[in-house]
Each structure stands twice: as structure tokens, then as C-alpha cells.
C-alpha atoms as a PDB file:
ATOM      1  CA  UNK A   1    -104.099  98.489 118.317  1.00  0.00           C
ATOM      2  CA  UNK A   2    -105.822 101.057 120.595  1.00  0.00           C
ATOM      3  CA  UNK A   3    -109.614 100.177 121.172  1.00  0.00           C
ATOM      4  CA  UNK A   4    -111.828 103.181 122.485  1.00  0.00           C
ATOM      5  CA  UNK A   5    -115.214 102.605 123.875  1.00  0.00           C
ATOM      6  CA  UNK A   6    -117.595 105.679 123.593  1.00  0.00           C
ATOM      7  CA  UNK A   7    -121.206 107.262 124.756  1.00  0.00           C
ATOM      8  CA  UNK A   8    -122.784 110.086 125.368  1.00  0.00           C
ATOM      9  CA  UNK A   9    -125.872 111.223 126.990  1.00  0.00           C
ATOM     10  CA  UNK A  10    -128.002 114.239 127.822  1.00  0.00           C
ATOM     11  CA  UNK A  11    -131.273 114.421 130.485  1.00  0.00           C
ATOM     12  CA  UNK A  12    -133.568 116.598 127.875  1.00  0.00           C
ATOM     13  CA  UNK A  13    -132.268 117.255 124.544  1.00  0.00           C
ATOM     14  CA  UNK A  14    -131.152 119.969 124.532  1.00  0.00           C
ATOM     15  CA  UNK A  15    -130.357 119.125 128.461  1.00  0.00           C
ATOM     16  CA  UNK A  16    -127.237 118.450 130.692  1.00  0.00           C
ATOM     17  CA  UNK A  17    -125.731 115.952 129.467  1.00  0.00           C
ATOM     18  CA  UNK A  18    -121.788 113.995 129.231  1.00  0.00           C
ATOM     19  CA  UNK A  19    -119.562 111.746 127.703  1.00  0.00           C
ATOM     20  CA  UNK A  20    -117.878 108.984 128.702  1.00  0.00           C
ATOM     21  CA  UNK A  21    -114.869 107.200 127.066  1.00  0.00           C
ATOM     22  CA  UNK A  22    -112.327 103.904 128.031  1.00  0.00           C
ATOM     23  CA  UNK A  23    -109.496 103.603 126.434  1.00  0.00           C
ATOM     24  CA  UNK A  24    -107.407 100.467 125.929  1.00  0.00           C
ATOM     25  CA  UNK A  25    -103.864  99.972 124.658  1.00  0.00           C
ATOM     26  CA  UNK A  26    -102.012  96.735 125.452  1.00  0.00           C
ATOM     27  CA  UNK A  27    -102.137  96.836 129.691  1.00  0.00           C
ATOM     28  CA  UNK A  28    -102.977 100.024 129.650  1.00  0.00           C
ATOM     29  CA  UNK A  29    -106.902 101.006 130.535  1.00  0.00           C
ATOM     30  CA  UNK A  30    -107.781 104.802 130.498  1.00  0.00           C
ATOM     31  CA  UNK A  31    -111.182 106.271 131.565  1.00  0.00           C
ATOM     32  CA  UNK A  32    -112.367 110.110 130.770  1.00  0.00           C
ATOM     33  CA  UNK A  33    -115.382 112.182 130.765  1.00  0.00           C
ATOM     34  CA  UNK A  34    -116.729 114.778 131.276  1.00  0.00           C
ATOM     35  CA  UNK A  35    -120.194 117.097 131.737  1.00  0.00           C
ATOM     36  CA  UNK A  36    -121.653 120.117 130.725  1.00  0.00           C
ATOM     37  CA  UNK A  37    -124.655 122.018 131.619  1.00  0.00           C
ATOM     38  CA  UNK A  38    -126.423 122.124 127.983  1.00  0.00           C
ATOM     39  CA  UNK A  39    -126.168 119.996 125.488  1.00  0.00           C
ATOM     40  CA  UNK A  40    -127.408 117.070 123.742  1.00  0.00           C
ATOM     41  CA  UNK A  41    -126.950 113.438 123.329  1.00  0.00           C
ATOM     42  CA  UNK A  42    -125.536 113.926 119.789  1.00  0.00           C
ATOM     43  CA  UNK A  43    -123.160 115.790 120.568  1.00  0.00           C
ATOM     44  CA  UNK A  44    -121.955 114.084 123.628  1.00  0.00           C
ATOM     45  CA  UNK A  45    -121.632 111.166 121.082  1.00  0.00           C
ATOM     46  CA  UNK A  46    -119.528 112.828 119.101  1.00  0.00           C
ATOM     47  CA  UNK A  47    -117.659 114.816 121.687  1.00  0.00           C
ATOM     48  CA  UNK A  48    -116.716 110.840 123.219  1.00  0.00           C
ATOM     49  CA  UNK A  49    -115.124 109.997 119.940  1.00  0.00           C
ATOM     50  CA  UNK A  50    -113.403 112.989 119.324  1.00  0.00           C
ATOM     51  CA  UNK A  51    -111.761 113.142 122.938  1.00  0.00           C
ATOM     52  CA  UNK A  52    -110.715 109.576 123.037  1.00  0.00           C
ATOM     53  CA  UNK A  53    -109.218 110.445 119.516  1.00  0.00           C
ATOM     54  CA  UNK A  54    -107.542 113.318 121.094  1.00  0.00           C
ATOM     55  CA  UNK A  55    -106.043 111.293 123.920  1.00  0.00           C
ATOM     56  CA  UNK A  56    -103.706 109.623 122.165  1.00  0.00           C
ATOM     57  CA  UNK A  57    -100.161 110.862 122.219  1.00  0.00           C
ATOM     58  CA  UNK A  58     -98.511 109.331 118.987  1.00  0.00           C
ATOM     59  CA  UNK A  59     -99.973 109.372 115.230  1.00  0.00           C
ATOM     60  CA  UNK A  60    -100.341 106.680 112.782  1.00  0.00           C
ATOM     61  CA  UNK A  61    -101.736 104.985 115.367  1.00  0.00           C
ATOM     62  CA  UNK A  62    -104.434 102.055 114.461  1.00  0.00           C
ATOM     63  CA  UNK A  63    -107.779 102.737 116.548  1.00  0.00           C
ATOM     64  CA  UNK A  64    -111.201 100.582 116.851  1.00  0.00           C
ATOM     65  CA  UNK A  65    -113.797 102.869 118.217  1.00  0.00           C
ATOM     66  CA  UNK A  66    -116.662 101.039 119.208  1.00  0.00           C
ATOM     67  CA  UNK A  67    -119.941 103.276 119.822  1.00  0.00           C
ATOM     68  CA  UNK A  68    -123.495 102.730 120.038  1.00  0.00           C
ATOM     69  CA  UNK A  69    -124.660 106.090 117.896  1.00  0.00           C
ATOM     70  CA  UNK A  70    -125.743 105.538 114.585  1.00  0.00           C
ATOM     71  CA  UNK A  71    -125.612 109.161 114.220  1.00  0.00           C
ATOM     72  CA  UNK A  72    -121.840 109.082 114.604  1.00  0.00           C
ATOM     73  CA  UNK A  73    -120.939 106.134 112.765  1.00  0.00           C
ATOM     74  CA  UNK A  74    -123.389 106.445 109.745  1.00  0.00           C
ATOM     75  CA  UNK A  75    -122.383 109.724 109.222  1.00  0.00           C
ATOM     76  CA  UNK A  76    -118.578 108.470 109.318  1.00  0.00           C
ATOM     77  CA  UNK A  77    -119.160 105.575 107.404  1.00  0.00           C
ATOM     78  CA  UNK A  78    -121.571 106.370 104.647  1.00  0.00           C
ATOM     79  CA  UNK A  79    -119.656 109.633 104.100  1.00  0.00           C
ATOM     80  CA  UNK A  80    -122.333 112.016 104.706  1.00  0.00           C
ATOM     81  CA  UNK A  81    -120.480 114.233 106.579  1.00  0.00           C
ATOM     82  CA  UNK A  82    -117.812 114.898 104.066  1.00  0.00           C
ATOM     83  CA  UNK A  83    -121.442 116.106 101.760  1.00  0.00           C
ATOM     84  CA  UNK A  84    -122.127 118.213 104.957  1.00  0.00           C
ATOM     85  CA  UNK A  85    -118.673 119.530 104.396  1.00  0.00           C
ATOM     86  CA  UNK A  86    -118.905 119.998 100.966  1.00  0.00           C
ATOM     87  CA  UNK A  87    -122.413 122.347 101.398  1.00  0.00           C
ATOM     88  CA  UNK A  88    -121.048 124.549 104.392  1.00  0.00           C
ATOM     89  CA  UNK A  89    -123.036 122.164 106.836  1.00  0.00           C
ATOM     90  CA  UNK A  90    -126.168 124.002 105.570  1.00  0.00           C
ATOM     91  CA  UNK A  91    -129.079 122.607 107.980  1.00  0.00           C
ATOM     92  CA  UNK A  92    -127.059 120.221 109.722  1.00  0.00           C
ATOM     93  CA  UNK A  93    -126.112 120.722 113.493  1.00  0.00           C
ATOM     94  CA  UNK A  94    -122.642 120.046 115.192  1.00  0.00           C
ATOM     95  CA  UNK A  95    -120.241 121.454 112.921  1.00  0.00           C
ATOM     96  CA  UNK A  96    -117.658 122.675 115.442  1.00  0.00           C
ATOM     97  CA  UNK A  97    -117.320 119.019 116.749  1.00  0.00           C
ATOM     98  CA  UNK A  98    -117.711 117.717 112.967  1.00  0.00           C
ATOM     99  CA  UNK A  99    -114.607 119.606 112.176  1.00  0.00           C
ATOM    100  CA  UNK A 100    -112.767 118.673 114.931  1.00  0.00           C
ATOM    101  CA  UNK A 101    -113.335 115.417 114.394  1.00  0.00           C
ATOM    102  CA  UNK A 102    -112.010 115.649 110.589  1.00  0.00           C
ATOM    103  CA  UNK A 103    -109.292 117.062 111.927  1.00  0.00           C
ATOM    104  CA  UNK A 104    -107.799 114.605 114.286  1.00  0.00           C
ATOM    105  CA  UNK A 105    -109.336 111.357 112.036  1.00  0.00           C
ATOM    106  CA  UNK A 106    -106.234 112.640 109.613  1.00  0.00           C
ATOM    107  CA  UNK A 107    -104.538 111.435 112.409  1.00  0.00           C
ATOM    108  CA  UNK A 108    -105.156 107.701 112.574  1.00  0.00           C
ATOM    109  CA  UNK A 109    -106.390 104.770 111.052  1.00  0.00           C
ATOM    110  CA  UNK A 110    -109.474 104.358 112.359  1.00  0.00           C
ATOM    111  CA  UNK A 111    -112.034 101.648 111.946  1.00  0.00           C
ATOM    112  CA  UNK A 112    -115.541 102.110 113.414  1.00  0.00           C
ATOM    113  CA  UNK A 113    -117.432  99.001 115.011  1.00  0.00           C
ATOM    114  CA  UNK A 114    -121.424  99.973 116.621  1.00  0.00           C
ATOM    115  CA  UNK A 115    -122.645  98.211 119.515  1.00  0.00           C
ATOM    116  CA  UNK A 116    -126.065  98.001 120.268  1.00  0.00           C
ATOM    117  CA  UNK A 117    -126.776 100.404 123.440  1.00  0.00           C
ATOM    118  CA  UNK A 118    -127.896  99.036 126.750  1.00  0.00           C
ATOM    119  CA  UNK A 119    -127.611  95.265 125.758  1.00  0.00           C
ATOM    120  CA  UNK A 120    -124.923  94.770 128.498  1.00  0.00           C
ATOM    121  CA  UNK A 121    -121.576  95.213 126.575  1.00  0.00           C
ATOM    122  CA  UNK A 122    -119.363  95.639 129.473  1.00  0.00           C
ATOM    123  CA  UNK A 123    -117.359  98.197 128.019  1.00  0.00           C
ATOM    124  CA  UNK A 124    -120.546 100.513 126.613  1.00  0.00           C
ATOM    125  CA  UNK A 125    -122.465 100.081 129.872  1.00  0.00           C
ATOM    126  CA  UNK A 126    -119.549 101.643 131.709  1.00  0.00           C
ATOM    127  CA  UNK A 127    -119.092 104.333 129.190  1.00  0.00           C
ATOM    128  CA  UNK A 128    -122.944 105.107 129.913  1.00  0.00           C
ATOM    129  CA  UNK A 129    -122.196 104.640 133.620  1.00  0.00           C
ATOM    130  CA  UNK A 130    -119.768 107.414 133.409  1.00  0.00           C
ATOM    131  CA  UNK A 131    -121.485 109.822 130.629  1.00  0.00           C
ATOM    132  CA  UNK A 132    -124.793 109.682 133.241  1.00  0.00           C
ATOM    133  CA  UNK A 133    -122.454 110.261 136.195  1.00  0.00           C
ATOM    134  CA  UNK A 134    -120.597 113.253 134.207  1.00  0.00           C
ATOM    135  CA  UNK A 135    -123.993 114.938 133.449  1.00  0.00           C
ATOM    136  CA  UNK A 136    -124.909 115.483 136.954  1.00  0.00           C
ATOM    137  CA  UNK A 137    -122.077 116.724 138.628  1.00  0.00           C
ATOM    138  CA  UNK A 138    -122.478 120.055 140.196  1.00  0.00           C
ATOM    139  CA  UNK A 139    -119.765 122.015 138.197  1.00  0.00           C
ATOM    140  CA  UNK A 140    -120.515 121.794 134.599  1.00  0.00           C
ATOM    141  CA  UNK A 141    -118.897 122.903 131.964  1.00  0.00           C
ATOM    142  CA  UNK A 142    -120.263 125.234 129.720  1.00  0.00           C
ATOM    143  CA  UNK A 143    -120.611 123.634 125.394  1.00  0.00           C
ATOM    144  CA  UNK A 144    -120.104 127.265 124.636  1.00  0.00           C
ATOM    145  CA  UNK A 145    -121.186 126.581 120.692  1.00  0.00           C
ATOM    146  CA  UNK A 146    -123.801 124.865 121.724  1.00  0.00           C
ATOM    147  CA  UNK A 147    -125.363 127.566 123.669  1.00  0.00           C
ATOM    148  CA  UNK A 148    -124.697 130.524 121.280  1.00  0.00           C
ATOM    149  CA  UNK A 149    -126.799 128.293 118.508  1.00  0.00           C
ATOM    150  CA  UNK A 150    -129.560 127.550 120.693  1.00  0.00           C
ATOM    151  CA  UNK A 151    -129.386 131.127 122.033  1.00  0.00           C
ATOM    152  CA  UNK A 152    -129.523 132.485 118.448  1.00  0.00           C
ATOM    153  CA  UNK A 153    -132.417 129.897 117.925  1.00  0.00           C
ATOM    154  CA  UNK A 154    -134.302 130.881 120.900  1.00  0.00           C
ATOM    155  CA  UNK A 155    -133.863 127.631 122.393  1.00  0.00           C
END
């Protein structure tokens, strides 16, 4: 069983912003993240689940992702995004990371538990710790979608 601890966060929304992720399997303890200079907390969210996802090396593996967005896991659980699929993602936001995340959930057998945010669960206050941390380095990386759409929005 591989457990993988996600958040995300962004200062402004749209804003910089990061992810952080931990990754357990047996002994083995993994940390990642990463920042980017515009963004927001959605998809940082996201973009936690889907790297951790990405990280592993072998399929058919079984995976508890625990996460404190209800935007990730309702829309995972309750099937909404496979509507959003289903009408071209018409009005919603994120597709790019939506569809990568189909993609790699194909993957795995993944099982989704939500932790409540800031309530000091080690392992989510850590993922914070590093999304934060990630978010205000000096070198960020550019969410390339992200910009175009809020560019094309005049955001």
C-alpha cells in the first residue's frame, strides 16, 4: 500500500502558489514539491495528487491519497468530473490537470481519504509546510496553461 499526503496553496488566487506531496511505501518516505509564479490553490491541489500519482514507478499499484480539498476529492468521488468530461469541460477550469489526472488514475487503484486542513494532521501540515515554502522561492516555474487562460481572460 502506498499512502500519499497532498496540498496545495497559492498567496492570491490567481497568485504564486505550490504543492507539496509525502509519499510513503513500506520504509520508504518521499517528499516533492514544487512552485510556480501564477497559479491557484485549485490547481496546486490537483497538481499534488497528480505528481505523487506520477511518482510511482510500477502500476497496479494500491494508493491512499489523503488530501484536504474538497474540490479534488468531490469531484473524484461524486464523479463530476467524468460529466465535465463528457461536456468538453464547458465552464469548468483545470482541464489540462483534469486530464492528466484521468490519465494516470488508469494506473492504480486508488482510494481517496480527506483530512480536514490545518487541524494538525502531521502529515497535511507538512505538505502545507512545503506547498507555502515552494510558492516563495525565487525561481518559479511558469503553469504555462494557466497563464495562457488567464491571459486570454484578461486576468
Amino acid at each position: 500500500m502506498i499512502e500519499i499526503y497532498t496540498d496545495g496553496s497559492s498567496s492570491g488566487n490567481p497568485g504564486p502558489g505550490g504543492y507539496g506531496v509525502i509519499m510513503r511505501f513500506g520504509q520508504h518516505y518521499k517528499e516533492l514539491s514544487a512552485g510556480f509564479r501564477k497559479t491557484t490553490n485549485n490547481r496546486m491541489e490537483l497538481l499534488a495528487v497528480i505528481t505523487g500519482l506520477e511518482a510511482i514507478k510500477s502500476p497496479n499499484q494500491s494508493v491512499t491519497i489523503y488530501s484536504d480539498s474538497k474540490y479534488v476529492i468531490d469531484a473524484i468521488e461524486k464523479r463530476w468530473v467524468h460529466g465535465w468530461v463528457a461536456k468538453g469541460f464547458a465552464g469548468k477550469k483545470n482541464k489540462d490537470l483534469w486530464l492528466r489526472y484521468l490519465t494516470i488514475s488508469k494506473l492504480h487503484n486508488i482510494k481517496f481519504v480527506w483530512v480536514r486542513g490545518h487541524n494538525g494532521h502531521p502529515e497535511n501540515e507538512r505538505c502545507d509546510q512545503l506547498a507555502v515554502a515552494a510558492g516563495k522561492q525565487k525561481d518559479l516555474l511558469i503553469d504555462t496553461v494557466f497563464e495562457m487562460e488567464a491571459a486570454k481572460a484578461g486576468v
